[in-house]
C-alpha atoms as a PDB file:
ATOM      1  CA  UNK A   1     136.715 140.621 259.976  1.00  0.00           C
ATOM      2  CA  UNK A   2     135.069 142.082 256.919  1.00  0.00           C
ATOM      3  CA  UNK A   3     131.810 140.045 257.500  1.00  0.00           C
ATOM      4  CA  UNK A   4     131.917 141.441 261.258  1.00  0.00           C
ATOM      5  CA  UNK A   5     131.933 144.816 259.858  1.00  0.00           C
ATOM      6  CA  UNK A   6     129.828 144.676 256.839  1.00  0.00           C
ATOM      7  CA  UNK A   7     126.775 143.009 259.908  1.00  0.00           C
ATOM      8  CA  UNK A   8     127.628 146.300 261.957  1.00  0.00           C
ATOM      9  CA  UNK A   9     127.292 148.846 258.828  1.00  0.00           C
ATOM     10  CA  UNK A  10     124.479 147.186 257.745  1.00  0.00           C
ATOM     11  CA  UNK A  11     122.641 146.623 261.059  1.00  0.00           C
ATOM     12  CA  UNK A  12     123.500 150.453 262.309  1.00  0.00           C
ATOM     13  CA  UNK A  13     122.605 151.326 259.031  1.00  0.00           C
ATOM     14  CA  UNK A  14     119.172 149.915 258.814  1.00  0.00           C
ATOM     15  CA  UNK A  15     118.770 150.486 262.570  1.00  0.00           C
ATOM     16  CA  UNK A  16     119.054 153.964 261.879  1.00  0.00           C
ATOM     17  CA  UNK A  17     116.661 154.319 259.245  1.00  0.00           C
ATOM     18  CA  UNK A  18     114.126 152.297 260.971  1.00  0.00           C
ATOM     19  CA  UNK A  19     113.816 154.559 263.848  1.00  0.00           C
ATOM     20  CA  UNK A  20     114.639 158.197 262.328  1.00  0.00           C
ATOM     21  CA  UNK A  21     113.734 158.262 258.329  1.00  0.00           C
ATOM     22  CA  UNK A  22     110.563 155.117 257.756  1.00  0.00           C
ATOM     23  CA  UNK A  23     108.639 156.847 260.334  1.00  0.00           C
ATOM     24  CA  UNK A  24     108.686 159.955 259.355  1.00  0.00           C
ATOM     25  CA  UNK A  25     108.290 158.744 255.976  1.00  0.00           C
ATOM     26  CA  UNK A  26     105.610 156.240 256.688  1.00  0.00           C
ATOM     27  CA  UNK A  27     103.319 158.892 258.297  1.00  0.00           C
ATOM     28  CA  UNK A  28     101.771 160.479 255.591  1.00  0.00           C
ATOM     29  CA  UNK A  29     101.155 157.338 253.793  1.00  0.00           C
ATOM     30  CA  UNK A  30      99.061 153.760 253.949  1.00  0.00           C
ATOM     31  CA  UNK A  31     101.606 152.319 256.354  1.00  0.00           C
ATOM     32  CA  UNK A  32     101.767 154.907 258.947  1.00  0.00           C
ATOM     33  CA  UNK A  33      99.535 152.365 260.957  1.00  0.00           C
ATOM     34  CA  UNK A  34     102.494 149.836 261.283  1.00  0.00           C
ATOM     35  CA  UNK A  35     104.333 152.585 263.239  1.00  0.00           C
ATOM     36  CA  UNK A  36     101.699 152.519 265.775  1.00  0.00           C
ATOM     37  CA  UNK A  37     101.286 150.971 269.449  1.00  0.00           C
ATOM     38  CA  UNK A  38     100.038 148.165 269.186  1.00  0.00           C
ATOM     39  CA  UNK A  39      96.867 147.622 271.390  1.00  0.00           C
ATOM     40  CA  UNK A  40      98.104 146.613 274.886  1.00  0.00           C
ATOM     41  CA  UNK A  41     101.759 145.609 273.683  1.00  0.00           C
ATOM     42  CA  UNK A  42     104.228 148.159 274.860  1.00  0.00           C
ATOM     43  CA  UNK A  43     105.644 147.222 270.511  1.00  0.00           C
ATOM     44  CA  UNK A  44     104.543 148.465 266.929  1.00  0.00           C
ATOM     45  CA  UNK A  45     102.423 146.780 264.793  1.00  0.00           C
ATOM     46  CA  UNK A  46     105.215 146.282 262.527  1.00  0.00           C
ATOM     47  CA  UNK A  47     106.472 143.600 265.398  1.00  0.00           C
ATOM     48  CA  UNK A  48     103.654 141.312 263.578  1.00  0.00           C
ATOM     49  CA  UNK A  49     106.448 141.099 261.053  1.00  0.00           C
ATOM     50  CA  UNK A  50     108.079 139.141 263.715  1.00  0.00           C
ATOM     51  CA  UNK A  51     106.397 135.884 264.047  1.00  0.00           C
ATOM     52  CA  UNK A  52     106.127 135.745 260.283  1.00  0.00           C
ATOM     53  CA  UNK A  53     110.173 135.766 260.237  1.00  0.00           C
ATOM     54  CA  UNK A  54     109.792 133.185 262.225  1.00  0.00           C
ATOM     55  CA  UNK A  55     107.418 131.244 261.049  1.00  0.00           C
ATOM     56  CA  UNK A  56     109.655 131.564 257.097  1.00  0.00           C
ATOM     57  CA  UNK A  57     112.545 130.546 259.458  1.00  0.00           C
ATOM     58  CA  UNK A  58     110.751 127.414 260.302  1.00  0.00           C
ATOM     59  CA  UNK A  59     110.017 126.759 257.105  1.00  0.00           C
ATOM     60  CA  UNK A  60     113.342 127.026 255.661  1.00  0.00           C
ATOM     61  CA  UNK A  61     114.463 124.500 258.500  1.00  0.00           C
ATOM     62  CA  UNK A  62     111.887 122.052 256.892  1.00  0.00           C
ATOM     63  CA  UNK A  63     112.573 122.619 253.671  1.00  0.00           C
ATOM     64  CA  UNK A  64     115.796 121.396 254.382  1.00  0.00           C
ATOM     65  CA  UNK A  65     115.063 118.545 256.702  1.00  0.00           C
ATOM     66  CA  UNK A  66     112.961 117.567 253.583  1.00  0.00           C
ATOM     67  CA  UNK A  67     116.292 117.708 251.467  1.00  0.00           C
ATOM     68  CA  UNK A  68     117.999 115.519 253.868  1.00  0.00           C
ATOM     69  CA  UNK A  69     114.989 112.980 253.649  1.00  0.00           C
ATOM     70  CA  UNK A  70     115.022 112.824 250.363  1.00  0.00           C
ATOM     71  CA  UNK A  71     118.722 112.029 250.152  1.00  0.00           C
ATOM     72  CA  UNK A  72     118.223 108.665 252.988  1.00  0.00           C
ATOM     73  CA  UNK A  73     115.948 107.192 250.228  1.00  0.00           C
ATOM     74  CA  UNK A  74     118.158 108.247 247.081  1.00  0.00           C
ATOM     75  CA  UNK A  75     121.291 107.261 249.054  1.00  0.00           C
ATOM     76  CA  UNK A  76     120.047 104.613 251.067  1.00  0.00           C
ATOM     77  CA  UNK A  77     120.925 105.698 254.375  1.00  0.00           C
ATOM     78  CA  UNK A  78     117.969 104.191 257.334  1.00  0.00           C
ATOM     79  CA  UNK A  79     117.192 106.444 260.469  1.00  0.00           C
ATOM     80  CA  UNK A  80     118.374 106.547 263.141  1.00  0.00           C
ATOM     81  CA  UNK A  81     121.493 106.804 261.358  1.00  0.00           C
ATOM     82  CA  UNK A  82     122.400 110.978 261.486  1.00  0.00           C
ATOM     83  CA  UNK A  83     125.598 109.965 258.531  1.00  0.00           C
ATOM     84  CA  UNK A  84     126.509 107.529 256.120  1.00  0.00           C
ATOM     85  CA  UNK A  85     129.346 105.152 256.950  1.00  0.00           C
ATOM     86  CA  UNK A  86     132.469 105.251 254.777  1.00  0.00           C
ATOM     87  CA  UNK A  87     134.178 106.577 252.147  1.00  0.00           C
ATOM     88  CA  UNK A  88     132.216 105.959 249.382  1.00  0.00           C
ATOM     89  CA  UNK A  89     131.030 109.126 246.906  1.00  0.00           C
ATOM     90  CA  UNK A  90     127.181 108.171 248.025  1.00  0.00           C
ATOM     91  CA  UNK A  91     128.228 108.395 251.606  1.00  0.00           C
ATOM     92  CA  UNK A  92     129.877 111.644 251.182  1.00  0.00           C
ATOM     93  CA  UNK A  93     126.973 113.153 248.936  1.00  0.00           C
ATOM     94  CA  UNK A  94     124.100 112.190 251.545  1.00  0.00           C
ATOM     95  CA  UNK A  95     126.807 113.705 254.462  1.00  0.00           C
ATOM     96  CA  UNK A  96     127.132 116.607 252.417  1.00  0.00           C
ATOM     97  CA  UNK A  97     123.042 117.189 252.072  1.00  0.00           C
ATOM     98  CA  UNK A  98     122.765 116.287 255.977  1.00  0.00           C
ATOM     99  CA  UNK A  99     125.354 118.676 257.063  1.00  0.00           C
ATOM    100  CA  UNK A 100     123.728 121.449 255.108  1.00  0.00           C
ATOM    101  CA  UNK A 101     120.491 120.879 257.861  1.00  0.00           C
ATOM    102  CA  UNK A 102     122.607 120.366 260.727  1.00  0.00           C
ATOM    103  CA  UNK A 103     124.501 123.045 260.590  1.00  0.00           C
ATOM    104  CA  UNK A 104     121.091 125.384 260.204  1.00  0.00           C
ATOM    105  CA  UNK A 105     119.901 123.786 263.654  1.00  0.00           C
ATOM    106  CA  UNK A 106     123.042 124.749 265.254  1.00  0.00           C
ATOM    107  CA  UNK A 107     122.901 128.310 264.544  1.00  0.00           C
ATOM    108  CA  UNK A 108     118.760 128.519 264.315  1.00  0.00           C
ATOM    109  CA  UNK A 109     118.097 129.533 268.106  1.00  0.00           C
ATOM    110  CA  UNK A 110     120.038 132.098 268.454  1.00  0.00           C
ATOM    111  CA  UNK A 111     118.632 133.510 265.133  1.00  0.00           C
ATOM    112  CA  UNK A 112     114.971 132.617 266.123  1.00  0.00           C
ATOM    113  CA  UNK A 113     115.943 134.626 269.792  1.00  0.00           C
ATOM    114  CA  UNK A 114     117.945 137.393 268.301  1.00  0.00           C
ATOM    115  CA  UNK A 115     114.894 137.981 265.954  1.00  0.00           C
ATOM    116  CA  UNK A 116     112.442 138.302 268.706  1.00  0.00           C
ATOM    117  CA  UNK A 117     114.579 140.421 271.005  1.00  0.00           C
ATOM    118  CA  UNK A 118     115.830 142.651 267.521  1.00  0.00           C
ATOM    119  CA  UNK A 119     111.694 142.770 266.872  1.00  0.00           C
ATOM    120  CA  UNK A 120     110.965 144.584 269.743  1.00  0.00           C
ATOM    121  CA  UNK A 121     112.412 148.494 268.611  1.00  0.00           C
ATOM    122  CA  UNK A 122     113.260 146.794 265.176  1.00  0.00           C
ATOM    123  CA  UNK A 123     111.192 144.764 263.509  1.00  0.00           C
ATOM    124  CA  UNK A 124     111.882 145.688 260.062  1.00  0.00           C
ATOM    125  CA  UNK A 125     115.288 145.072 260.445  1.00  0.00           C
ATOM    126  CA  UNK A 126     115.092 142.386 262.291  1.00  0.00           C
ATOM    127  CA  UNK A 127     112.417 141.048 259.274  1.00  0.00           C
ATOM    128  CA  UNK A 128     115.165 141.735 256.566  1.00  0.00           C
ATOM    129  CA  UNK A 129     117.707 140.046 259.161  1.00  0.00           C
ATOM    130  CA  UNK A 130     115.572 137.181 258.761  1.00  0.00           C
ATOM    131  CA  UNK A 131     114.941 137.066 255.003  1.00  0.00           C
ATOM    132  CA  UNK A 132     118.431 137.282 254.692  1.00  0.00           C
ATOM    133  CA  UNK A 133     119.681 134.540 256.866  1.00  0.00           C
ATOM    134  CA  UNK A 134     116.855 132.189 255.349  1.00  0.00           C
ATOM    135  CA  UNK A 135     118.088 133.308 251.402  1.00  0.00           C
ATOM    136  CA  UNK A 136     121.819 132.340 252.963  1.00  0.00           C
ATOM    137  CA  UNK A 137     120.860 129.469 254.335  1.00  0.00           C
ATOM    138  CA  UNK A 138     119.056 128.196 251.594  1.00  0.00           C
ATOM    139  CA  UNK A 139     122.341 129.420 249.030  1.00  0.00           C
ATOM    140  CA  UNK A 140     124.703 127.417 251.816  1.00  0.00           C
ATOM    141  CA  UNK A 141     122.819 124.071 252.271  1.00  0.00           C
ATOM    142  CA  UNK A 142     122.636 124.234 248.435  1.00  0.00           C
ATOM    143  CA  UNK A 143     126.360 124.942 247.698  1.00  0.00           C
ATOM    144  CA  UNK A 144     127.242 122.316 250.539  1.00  0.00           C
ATOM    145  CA  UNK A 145     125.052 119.287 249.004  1.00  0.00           C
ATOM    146  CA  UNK A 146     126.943 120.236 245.733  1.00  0.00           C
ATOM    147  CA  UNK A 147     130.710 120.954 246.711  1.00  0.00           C
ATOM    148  CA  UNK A 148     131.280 119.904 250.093  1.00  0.00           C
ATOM    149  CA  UNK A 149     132.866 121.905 252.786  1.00  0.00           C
ATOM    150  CA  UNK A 150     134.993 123.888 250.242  1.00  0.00           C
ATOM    151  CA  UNK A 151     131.961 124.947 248.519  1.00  0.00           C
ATOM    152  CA  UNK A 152     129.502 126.117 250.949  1.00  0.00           C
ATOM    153  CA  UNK A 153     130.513 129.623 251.122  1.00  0.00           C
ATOM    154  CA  UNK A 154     129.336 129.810 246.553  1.00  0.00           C
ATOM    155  CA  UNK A 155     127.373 132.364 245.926  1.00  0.00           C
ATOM    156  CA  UNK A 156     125.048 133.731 248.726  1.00  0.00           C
ATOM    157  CA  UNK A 157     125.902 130.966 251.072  1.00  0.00           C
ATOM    158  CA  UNK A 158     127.723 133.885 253.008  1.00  0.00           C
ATOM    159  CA  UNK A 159     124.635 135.909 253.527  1.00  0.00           C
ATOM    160  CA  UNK A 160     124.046 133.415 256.779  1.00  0.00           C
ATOM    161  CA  UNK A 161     126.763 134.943 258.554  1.00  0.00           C
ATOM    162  CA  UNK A 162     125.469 138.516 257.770  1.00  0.00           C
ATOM    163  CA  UNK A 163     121.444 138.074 258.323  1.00  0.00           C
ATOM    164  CA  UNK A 164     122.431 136.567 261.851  1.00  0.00           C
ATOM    165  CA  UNK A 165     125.685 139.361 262.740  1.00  0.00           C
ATOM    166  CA  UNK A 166     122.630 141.935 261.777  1.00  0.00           C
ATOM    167  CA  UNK A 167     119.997 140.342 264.143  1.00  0.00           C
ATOM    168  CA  UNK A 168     122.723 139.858 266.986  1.00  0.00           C
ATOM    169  CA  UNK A 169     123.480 143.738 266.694  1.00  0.00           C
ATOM    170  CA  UNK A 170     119.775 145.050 266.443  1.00  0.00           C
ATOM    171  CA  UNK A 171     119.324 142.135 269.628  1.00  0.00           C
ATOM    172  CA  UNK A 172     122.207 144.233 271.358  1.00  0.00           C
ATOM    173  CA  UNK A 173     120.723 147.522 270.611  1.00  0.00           C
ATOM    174  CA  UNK A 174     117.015 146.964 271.503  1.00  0.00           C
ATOM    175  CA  UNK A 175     118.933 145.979 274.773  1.00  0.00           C
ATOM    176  CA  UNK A 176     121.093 148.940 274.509  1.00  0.00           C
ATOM    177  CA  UNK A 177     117.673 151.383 273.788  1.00  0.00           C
ATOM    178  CA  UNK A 178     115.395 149.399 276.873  1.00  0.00           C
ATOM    179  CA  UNK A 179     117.899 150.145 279.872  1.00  0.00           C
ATOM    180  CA  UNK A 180     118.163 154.070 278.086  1.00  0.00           C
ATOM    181  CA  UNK A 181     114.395 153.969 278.433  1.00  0.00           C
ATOM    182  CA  UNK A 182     113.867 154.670 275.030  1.00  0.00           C
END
């Protein structure tokens, strides 16, 4: 329940500022441009902040399929094969590096779609959303690979859960804001 809130405070919050307090801020300075139409897109410019979320989003995703392949050759473990077999403490340590990945696909397109829909009235938040879930992601995969499923959560592992609740809200919003005509 906590996390659920702390994603709502921190998405209204950041919402907020976005669309009242950086552009009035922003104006009189270098990066009043971002605040702008962008030429024929009914968006900012500051949505090009979008596809580079996404693109660090993909990149995280590799960065841990990378992990996972470098754990079949230390472990042994041949493709196709998505676990080890057994019990064994190598078995458990390569299912422990592999589960860190997996999990990150099964959440990834609703983050990747939440980002784009958030991007459209928010794209700084949904940016920070992003930078966020990727720090968290990186933080879980990492605790996982090291202390199995009690572990994950260590350290910033729990900033997952928070960079996705705050895209899901700004998602709902920019809904929220388009049928308002706004």
């Amino acid at each position: 329940m906590s996390m659920l809130l702390t994603g709502v405070g921190l998405t209204a919050a950041a919402c907020y500022c976005e669309s009242a307090l950086v552009p009035a801020v922003a104006a009189s300075t270098p990066l009043a441009f971002l605040f702008e139409g962008a030429k024929g897109l009914p968006v900012s410019r500051a949505f090009g902040l979008v596809p580079l979320s996404l693109f660090h989003q993909a990149f995280t995703l590799i960065g841990l399929g990378s992990a996972v392949g470098r754990a079949r050759k230390k472990f042994d473990v041949p493709l196709p094969k998505m676990q080890a077999e057994g019990e064994s403490e190598e078995a458990k340590k390569f299912n422990n590096v592999q589960r860190g990945h997996q999990q990150a696909l099964e959440t990834y397109t609703t983050v990747a779609l939440c980002t784009v829909i958030a991007g459209i009235k928010f794209p700084l938040t949904s940016t920070l959303a992003s930078v966020i879930w990727c720090i968290g992601r990186k933080a879980w995969a990492k605790a996982y690979a090291e202390g199995g499923p009690e572990g994950r959560y260590a350290g910033l592992g729990k900033l997952i859960w928070t960079g996705l609740l705050m895209e899901a809200f700004a998602a709902v919003a920019t809904g929220f804001m388009i049928l308002a005509g706004k």
